[in-house]
C-alpha atoms as a PDB file:
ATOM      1  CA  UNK A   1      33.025 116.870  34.029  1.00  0.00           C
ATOM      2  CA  UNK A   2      30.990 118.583  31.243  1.00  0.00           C
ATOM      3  CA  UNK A   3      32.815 119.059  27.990  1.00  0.00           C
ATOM      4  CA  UNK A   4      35.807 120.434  29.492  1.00  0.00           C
ATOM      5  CA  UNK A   5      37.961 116.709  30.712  1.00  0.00           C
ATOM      6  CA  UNK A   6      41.586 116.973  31.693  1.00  0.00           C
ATOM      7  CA  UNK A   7      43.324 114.891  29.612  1.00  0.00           C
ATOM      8  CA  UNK A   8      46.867 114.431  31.180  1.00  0.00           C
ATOM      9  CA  UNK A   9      47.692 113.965  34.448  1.00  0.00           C
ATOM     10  CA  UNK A  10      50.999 116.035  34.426  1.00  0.00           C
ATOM     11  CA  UNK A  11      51.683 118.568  37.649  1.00  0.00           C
ATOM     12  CA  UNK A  12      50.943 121.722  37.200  1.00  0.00           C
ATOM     13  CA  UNK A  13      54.730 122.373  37.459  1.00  0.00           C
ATOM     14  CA  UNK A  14      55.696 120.704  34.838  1.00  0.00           C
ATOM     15  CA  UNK A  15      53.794 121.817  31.933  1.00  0.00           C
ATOM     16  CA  UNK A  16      50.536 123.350  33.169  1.00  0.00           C
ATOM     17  CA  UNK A  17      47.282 121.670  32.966  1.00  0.00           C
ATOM     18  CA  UNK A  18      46.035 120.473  29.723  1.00  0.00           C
ATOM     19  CA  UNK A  19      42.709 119.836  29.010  1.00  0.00           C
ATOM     20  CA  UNK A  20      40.279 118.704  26.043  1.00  0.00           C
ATOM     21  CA  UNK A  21      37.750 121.486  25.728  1.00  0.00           C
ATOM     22  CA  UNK A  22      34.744 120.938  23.777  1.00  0.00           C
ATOM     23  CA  UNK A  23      35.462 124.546  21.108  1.00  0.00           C
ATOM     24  CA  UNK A  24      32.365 122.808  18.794  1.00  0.00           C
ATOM     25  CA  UNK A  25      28.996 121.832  21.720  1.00  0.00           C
ATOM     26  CA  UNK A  26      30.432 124.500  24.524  1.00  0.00           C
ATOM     27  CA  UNK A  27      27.480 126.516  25.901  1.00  0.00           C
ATOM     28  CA  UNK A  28      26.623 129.017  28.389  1.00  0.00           C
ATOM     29  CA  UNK A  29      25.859 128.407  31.881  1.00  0.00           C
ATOM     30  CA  UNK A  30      23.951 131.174  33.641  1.00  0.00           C
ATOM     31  CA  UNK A  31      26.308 132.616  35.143  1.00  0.00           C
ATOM     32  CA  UNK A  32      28.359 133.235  32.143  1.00  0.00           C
ATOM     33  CA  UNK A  33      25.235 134.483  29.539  1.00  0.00           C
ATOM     34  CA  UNK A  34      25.776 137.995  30.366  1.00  0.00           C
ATOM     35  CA  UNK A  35      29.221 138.199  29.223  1.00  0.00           C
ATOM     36  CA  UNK A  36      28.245 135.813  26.303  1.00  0.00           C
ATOM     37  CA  UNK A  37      25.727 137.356  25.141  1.00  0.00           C
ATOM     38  CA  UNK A  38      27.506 140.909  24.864  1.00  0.00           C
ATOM     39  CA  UNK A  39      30.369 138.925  23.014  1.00  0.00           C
ATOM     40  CA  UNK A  40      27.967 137.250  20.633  1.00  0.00           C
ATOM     41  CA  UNK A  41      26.196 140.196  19.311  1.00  0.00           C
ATOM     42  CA  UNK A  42      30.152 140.880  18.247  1.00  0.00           C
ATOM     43  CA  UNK A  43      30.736 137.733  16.619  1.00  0.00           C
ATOM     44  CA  UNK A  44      27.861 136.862  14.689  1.00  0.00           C
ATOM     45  CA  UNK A  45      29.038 139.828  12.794  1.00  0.00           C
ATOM     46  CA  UNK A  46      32.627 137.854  12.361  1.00  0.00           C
ATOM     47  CA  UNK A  47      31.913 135.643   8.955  1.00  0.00           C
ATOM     48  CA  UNK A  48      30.110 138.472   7.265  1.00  0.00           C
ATOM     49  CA  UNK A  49      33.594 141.139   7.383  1.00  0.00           C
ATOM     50  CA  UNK A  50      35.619 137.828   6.297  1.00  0.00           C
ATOM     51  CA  UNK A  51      33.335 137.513   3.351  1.00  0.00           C
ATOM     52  CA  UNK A  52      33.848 140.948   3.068  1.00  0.00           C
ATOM     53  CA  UNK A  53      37.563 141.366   3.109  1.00  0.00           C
ATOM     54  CA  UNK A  54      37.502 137.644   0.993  1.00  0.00           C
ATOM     55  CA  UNK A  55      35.461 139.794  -1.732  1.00  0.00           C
ATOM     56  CA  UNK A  56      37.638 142.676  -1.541  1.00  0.00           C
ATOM     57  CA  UNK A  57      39.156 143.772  -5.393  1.00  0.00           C
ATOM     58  CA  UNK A  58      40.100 147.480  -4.813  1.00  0.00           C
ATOM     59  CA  UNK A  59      40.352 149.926  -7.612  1.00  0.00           C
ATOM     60  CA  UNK A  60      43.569 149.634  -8.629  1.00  0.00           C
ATOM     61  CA  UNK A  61      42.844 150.423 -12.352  1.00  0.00           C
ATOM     62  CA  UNK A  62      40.762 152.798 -11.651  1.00  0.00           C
ATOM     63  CA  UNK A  63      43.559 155.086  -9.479  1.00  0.00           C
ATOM     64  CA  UNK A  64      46.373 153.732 -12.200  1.00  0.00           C
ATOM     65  CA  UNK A  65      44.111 155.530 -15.383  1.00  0.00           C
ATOM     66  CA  UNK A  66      43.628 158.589 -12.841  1.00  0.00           C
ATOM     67  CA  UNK A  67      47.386 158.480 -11.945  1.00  0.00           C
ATOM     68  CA  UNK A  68      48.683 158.340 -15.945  1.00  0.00           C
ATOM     69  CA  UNK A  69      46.441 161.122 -17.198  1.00  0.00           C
ATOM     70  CA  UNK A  70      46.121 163.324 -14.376  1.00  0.00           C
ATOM     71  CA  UNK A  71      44.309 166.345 -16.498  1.00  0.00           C
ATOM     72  CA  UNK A  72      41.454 164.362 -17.110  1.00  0.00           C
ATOM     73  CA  UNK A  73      38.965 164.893 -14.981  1.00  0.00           C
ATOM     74  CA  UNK A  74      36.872 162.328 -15.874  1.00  0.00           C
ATOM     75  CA  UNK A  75      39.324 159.215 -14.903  1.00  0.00           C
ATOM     76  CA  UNK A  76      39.959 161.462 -11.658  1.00  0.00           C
ATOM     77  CA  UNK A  77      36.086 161.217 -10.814  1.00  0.00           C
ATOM     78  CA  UNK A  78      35.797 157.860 -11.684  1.00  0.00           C
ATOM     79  CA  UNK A  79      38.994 156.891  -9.204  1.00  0.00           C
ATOM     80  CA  UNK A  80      37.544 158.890  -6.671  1.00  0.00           C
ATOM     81  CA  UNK A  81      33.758 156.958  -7.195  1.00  0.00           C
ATOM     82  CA  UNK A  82      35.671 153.752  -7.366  1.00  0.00           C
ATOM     83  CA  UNK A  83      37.686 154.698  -3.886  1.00  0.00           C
ATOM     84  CA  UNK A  84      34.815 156.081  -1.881  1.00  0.00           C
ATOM     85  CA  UNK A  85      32.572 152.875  -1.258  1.00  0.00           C
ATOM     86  CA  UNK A  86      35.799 150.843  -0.786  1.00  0.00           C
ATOM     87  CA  UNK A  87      37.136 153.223   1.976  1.00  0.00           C
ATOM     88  CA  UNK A  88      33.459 152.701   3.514  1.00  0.00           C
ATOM     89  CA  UNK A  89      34.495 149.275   4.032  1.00  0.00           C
ATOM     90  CA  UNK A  90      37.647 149.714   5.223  1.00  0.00           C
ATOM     91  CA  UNK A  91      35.970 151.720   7.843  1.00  0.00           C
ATOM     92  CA  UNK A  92      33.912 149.173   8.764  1.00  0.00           C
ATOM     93  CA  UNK A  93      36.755 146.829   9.433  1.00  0.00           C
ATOM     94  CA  UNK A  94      38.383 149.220  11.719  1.00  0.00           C
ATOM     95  CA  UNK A  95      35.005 150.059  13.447  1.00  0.00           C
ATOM     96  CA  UNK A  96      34.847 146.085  14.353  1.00  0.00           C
ATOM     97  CA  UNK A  97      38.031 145.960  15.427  1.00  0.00           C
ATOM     98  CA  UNK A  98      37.296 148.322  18.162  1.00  0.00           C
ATOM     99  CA  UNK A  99      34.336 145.873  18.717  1.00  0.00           C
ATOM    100  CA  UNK A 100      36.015 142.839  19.091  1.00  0.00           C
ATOM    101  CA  UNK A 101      38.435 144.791  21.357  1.00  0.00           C
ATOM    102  CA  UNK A 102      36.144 145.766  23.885  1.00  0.00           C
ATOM    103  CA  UNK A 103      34.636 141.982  23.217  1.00  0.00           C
ATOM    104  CA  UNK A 104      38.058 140.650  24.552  1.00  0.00           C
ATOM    105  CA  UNK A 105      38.591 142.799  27.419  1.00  0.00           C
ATOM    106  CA  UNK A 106      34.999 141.768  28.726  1.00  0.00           C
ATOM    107  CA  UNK A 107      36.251 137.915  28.010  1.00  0.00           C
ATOM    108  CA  UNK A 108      39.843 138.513  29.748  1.00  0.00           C
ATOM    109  CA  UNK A 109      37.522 140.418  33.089  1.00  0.00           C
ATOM    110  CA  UNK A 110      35.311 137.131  33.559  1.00  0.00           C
ATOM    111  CA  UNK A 111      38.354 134.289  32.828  1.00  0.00           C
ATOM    112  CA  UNK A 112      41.092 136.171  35.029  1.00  0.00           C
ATOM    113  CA  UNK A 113      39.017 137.229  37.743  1.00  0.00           C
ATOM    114  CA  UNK A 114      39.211 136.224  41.515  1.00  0.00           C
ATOM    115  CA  UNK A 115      39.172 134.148  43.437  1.00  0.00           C
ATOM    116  CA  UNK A 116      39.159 131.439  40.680  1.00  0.00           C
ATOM    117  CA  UNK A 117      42.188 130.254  38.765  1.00  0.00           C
ATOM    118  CA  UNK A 118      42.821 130.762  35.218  1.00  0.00           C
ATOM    119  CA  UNK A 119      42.149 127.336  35.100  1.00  0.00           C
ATOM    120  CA  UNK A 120      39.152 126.993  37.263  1.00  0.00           C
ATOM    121  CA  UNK A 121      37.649 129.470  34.863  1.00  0.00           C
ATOM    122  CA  UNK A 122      38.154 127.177  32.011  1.00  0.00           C
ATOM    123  CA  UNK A 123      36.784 124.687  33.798  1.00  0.00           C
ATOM    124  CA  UNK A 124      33.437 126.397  34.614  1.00  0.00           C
ATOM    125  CA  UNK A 125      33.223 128.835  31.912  1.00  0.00           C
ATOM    126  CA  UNK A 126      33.754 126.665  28.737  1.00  0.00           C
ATOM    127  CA  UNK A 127      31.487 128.892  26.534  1.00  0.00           C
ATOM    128  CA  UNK A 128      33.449 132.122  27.511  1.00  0.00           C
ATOM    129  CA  UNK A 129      36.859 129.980  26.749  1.00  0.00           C
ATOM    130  CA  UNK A 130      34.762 129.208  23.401  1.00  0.00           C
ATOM    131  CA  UNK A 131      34.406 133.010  22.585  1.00  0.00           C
ATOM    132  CA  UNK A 132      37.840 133.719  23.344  1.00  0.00           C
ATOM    133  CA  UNK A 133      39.268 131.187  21.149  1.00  0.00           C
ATOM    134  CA  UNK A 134      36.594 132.222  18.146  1.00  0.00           C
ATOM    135  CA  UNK A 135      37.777 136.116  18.834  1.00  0.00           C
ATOM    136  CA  UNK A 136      41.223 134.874  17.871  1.00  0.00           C
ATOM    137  CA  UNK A 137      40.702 132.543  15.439  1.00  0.00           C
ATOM    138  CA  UNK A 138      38.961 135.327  13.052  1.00  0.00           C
ATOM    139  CA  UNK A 139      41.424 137.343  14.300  1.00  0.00           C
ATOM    140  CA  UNK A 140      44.396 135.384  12.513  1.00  0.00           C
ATOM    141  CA  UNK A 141      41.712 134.240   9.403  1.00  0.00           C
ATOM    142  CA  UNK A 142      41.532 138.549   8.689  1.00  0.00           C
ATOM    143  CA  UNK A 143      44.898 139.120   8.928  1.00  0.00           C
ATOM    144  CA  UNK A 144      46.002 136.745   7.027  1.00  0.00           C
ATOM    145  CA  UNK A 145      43.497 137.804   4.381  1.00  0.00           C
ATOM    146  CA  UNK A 146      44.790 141.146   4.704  1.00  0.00           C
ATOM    147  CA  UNK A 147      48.539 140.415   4.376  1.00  0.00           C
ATOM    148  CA  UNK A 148      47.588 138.582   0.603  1.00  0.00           C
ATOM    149  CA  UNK A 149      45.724 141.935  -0.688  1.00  0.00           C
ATOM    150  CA  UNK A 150      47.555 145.121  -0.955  1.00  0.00           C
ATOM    151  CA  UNK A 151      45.359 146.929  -2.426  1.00  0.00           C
ATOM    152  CA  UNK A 152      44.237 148.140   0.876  1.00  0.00           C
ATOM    153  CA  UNK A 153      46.684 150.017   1.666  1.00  0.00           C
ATOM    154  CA  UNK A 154      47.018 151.409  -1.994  1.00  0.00           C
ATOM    155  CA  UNK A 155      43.544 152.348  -1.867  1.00  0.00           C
ATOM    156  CA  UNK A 156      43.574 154.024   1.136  1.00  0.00           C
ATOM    157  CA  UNK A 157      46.800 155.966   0.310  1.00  0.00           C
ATOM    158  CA  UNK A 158      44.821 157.119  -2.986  1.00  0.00           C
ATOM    159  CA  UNK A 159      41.958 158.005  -0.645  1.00  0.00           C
ATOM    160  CA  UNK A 160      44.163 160.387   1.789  1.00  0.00           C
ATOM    161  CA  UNK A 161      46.175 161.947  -0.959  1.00  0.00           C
ATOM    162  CA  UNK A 162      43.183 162.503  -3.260  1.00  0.00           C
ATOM    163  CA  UNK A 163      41.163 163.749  -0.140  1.00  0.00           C
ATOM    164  CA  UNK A 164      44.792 166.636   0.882  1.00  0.00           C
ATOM    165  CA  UNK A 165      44.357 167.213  -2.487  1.00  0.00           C
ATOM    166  CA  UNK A 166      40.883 168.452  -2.477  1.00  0.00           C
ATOM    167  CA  UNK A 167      40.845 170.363   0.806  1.00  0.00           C
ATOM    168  CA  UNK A 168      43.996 172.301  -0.435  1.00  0.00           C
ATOM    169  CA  UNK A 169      41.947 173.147  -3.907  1.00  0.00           C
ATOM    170  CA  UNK A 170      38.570 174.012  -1.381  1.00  0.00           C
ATOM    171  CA  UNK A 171      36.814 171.204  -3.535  1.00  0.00           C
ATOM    172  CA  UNK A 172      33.753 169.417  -1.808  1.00  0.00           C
ATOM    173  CA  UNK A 173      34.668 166.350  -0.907  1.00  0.00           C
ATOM    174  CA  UNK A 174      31.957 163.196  -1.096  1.00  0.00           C
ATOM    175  CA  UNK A 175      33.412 160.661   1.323  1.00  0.00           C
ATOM    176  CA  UNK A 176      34.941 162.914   3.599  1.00  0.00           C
ATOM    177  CA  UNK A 177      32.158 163.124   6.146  1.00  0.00           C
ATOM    178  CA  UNK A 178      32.231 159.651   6.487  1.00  0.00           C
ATOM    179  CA  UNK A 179      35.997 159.453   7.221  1.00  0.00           C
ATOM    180  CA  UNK A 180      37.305 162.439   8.511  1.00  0.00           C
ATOM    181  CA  UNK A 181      40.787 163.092   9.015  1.00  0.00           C
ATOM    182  CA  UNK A 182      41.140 161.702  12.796  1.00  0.00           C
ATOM    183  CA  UNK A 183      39.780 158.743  12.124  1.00  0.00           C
ATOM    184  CA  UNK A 184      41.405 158.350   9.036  1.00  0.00           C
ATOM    185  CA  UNK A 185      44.854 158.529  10.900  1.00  0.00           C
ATOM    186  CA  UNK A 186      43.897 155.983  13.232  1.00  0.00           C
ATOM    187  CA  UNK A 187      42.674 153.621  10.036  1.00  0.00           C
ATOM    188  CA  UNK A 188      46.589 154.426   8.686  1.00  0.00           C
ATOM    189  CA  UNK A 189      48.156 153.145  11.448  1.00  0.00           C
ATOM    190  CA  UNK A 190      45.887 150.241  11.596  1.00  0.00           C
ATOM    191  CA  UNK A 191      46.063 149.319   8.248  1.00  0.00           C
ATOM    192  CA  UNK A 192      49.751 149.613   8.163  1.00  0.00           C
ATOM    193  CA  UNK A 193      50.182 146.556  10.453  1.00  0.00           C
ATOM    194  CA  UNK A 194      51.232 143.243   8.917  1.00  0.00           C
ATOM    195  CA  UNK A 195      48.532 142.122  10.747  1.00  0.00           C
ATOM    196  CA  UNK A 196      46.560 145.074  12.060  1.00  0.00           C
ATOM    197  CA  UNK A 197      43.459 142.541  14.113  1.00  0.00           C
ATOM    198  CA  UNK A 198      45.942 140.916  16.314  1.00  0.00           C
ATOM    199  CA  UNK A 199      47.772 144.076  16.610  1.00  0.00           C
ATOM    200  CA  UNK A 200      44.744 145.330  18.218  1.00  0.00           C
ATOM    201  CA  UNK A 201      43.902 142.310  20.407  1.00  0.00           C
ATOM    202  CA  UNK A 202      47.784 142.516  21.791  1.00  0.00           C
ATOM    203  CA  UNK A 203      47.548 145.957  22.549  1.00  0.00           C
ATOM    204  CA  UNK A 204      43.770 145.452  24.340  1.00  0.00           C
ATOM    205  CA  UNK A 205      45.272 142.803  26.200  1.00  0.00           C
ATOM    206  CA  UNK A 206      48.702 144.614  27.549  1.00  0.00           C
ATOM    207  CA  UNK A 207      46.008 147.668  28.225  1.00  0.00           C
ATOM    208  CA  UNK A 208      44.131 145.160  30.267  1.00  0.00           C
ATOM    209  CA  UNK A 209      46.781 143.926  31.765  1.00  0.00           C
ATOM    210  CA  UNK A 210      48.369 147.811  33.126  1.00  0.00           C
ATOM    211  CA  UNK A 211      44.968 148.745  34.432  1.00  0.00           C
ATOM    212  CA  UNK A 212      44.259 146.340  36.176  1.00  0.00           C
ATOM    213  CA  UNK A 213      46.995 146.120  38.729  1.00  0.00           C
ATOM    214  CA  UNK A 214      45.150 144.380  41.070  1.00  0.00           C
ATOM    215  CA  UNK A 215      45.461 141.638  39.543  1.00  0.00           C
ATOM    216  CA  UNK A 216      48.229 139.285  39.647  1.00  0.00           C
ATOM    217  CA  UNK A 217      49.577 139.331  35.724  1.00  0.00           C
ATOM    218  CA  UNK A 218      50.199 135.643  35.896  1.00  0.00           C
ATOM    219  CA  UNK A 219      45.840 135.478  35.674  1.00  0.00           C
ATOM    220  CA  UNK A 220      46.618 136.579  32.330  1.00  0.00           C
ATOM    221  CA  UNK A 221      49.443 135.186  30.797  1.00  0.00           C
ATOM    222  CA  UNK A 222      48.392 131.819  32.733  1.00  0.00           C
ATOM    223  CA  UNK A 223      44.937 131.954  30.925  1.00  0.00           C
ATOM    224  CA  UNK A 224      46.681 132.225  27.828  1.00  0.00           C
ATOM    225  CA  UNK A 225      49.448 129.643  28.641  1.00  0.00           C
ATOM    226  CA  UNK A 226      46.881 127.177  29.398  1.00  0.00           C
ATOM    227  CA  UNK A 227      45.003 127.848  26.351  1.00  0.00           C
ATOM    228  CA  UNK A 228      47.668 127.053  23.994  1.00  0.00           C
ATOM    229  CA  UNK A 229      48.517 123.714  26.201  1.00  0.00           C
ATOM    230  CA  UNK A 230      44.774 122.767  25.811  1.00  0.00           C
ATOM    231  CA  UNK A 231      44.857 123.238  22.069  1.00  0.00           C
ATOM    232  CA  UNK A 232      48.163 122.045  21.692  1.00  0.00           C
ATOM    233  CA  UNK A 233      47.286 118.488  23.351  1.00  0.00           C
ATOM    234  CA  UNK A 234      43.924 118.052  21.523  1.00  0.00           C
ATOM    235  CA  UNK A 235      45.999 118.104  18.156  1.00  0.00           C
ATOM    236  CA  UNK A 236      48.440 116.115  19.013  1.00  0.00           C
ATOM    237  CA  UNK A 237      46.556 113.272  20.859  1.00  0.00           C
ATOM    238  CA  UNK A 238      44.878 111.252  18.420  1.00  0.00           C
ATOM    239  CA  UNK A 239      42.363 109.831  21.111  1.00  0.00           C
ATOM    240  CA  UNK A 240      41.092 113.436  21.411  1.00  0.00           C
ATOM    241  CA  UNK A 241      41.032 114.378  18.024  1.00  0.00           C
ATOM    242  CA  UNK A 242      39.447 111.709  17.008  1.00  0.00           C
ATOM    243  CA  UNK A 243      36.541 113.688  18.852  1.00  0.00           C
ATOM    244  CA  UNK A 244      36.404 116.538  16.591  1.00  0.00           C
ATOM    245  CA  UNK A 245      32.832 116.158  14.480  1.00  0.00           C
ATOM    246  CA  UNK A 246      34.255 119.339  11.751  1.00  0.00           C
ATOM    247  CA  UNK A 247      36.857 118.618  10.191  1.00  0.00           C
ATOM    248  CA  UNK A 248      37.219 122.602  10.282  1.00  0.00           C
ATOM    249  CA  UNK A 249      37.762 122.249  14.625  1.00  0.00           C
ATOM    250  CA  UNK A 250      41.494 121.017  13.522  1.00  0.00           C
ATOM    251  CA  UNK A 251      42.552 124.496  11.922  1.00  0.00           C
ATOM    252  CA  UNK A 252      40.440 126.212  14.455  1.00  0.00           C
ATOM    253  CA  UNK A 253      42.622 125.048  17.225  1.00  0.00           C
ATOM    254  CA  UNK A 254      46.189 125.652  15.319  1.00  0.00           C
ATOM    255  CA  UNK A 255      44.765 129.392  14.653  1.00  0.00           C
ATOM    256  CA  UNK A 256      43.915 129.997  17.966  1.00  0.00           C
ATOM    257  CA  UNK A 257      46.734 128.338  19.756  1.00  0.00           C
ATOM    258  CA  UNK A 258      48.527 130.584  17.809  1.00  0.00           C
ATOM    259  CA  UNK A 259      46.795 133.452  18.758  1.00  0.00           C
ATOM    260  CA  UNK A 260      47.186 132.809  22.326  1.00  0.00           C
ATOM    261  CA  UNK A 261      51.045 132.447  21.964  1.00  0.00           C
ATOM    262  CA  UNK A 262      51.757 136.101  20.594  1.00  0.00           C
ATOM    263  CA  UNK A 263      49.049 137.550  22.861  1.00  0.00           C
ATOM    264  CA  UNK A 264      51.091 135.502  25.436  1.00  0.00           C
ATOM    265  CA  UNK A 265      54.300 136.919  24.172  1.00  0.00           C
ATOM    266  CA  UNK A 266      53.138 140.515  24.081  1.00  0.00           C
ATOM    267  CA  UNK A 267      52.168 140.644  27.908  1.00  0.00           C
ATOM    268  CA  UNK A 268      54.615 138.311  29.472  1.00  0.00           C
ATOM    269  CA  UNK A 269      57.709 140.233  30.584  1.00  0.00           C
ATOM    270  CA  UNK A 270      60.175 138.009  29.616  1.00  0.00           C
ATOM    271  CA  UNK A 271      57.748 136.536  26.271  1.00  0.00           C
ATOM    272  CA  UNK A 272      57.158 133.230  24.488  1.00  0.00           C
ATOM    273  CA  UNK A 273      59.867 132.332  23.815  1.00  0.00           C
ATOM    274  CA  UNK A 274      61.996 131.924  26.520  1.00  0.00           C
ATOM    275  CA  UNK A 275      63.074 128.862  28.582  1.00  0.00           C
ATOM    276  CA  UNK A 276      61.066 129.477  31.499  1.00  0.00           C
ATOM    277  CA  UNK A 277      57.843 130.371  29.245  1.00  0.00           C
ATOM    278  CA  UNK A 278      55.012 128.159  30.556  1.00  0.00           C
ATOM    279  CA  UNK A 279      54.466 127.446  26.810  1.00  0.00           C
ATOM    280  CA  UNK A 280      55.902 124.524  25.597  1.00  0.00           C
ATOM    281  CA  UNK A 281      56.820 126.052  22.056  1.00  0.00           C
ATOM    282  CA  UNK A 282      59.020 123.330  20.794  1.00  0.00           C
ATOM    283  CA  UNK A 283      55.741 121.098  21.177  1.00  0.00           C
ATOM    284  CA  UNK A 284      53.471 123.619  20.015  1.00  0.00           C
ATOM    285  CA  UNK A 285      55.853 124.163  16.450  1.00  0.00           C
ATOM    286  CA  UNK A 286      55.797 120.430  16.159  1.00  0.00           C
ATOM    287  CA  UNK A 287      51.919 120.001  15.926  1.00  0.00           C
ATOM    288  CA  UNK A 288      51.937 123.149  13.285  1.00  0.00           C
ATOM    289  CA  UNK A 289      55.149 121.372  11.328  1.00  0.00           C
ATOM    290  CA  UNK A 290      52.494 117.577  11.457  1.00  0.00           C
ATOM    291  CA  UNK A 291      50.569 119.752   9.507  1.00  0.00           C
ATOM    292  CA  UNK A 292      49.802 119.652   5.759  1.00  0.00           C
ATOM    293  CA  UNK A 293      52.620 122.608   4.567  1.00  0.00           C
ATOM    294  CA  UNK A 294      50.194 124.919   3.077  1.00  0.00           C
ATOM    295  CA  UNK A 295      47.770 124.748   5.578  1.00  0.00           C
ATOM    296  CA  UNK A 296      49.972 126.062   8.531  1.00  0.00           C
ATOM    297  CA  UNK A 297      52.843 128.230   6.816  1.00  0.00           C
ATOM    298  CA  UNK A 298      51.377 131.741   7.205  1.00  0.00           C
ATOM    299  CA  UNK A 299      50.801 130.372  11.317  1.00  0.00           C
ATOM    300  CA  UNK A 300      54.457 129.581  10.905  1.00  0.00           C
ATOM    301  CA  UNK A 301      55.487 132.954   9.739  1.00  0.00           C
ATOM    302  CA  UNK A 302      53.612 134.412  11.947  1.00  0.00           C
ATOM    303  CA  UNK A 303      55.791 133.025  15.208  1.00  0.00           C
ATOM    304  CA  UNK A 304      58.748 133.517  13.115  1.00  0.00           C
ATOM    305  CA  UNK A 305      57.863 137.206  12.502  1.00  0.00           C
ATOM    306  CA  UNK A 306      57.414 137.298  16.372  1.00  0.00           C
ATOM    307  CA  UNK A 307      60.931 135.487  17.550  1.00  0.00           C
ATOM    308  CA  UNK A 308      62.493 138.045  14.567  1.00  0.00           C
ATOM    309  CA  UNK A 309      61.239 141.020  16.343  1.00  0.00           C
ATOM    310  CA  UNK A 310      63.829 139.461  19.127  1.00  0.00           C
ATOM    311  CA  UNK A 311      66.837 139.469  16.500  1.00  0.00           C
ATOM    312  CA  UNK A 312      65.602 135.417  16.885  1.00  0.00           C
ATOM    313  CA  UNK A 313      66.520 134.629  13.038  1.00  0.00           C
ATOM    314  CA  UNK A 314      66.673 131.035  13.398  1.00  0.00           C
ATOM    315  CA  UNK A 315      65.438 128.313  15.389  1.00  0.00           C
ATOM    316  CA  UNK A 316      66.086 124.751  15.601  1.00  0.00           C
ATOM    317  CA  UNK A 317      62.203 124.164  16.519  1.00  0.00           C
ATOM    318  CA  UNK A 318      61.422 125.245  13.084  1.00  0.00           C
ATOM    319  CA  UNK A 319      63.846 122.977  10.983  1.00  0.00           C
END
């Protein structure tokens, strides 16, 4: 049975198949390594925009001194130095975004694909299950880095109003070639997400869902439904937590089943959160709720700013 063991012995009518998969020892078979490795030259870039975005301190007093003495030119060029390498890394955020978006289509292709199951692919393609779950585990780590720091957006306000500013005065503008304006209208919309990487991945995933109408939706939102049993089961099962070697594998699996909930949510046409979802969310709230409070409140809000977007306000699952 490899590293992926079905742990239950439920039908598949009742609550879909739940298995213990193996997110820490998974690797590639041969038949999955070209898929893998075009996802891994993606990910091995993940920790290093984290540490990034972690590091992040914008130039807040730098634009407030240019913003209270507006005449002097000096503050203005020292905003505008300050701004400039910080935009450059807001760039490359976006830019691995679109990445990591084209990473997940290629991962949604090989697990949805006929004439397997959803869970047949899980089965046989454990390291591809493994990518899929890292993809949104950074996913939710970034945006919930990004929802703690706004001086993002600030900065990148400054950026675009400094930058009108300059083209309307004919001024040459250092910076500009690097982000130019389309580009820096797609970077506004993405940065003015609550949680612009997840925004992305539910967008990719709808997209892969519409072109691809050959295939039966229920590949996809069953992949995803299955996902979140499998994690839900390994954290609430001591016997198969106890298997865990990190201790960093339990917060993996609450960030990714998670993940695989609002990506679920997005593409299913009737959502999450409904009674005939395959997701059992009253189970999957409970594991998050056994949690230490700190360590699972912005995964908390983040299905509560999901059932909200459904005029869902309150919820007996979350008491």
């Amino acid at each position: 049975m490899g590293n992926l063991l079905k742990v239950l012995t439920c039908t598949d009518l009742e609550q879909g198949p739940n298995f213990f998969l193996d997110f820490e020892n998974a690797q590639p078979t041969e038949s999955e390594k070209e898929i893998y490795n075009q996802v891994n030259v993606v990910l091995k870039d993940a920790e290093g925009i984290l540490e990034d975005l972690q590091s992040y301190r914008g130039a807040g007093h730098e634009i407030r001194e240019a913003i209270q003495h507006p005449n002097d030119e000096k503050l203005q060029e020292k905003a505008w130095g300050a701004v400039v390498p910080l935009v450059g890394k807001l760039k490359k955020f976006y830019e691995f975004s679109q990445r990591l978006e084209a990473g997940l289509r290629g991962l949604l292709g090989a697990l949805t694909s006929t004439p397997y199951s959803p869970t047949q692919h899980l089965e046989r393609e454990q390291a591809l299950a493994k990518q899929f779950a890292e993809i949104l585990h950074f996913t939710l780590r970034f945006d919930e880095l990004k929802m703690t720091n706004p001086a993002i957006q600030n900065d990148f306000s400054y950026y675009r109003r400094t930058l009108s500013r300059m083209r309307i005065n004919n001024v040459p503008a250092e910076g500009e070639n690097e982000v130019n304006n389309e580009l820096a209208n797609r970077m506004s919309l993405f940065y003015a997400e609550a949680t612009p990487m997840l925004k992305t991945l539910s967008d990719a995933t709808t997209k892969f869902v519409s072109e691809n109408k050959n295939l039966p939706i229920e590949n996809t939102t069953d992949c995803l439904s299955t996902m979140a049993s499998v994690c839900r089961v390994m954290l609430e099962t001591p016997e198969y937590r106890s298997r865990f070697t990190n201790e960093e594998t339990v917060s993996f699996c609450l960030r990714v089943m998670v993940g695989v909930i609002i990506l679920y949510d997005h593409v299913h046409p009737v959502g999450a959160f409904a009674k005939t979802s395959k997701i059992d969310m009253k189970g999957c709230i409970k594991v998050l709720k056994d949690q230490p409070p700190n360590s699972v409140e912005g995964l908390l809000n983040a299905l509560r700013l999901r059932m909200s977007q459904y005029g869902m306000v309150h919820n007996k699952a979350f008491e």
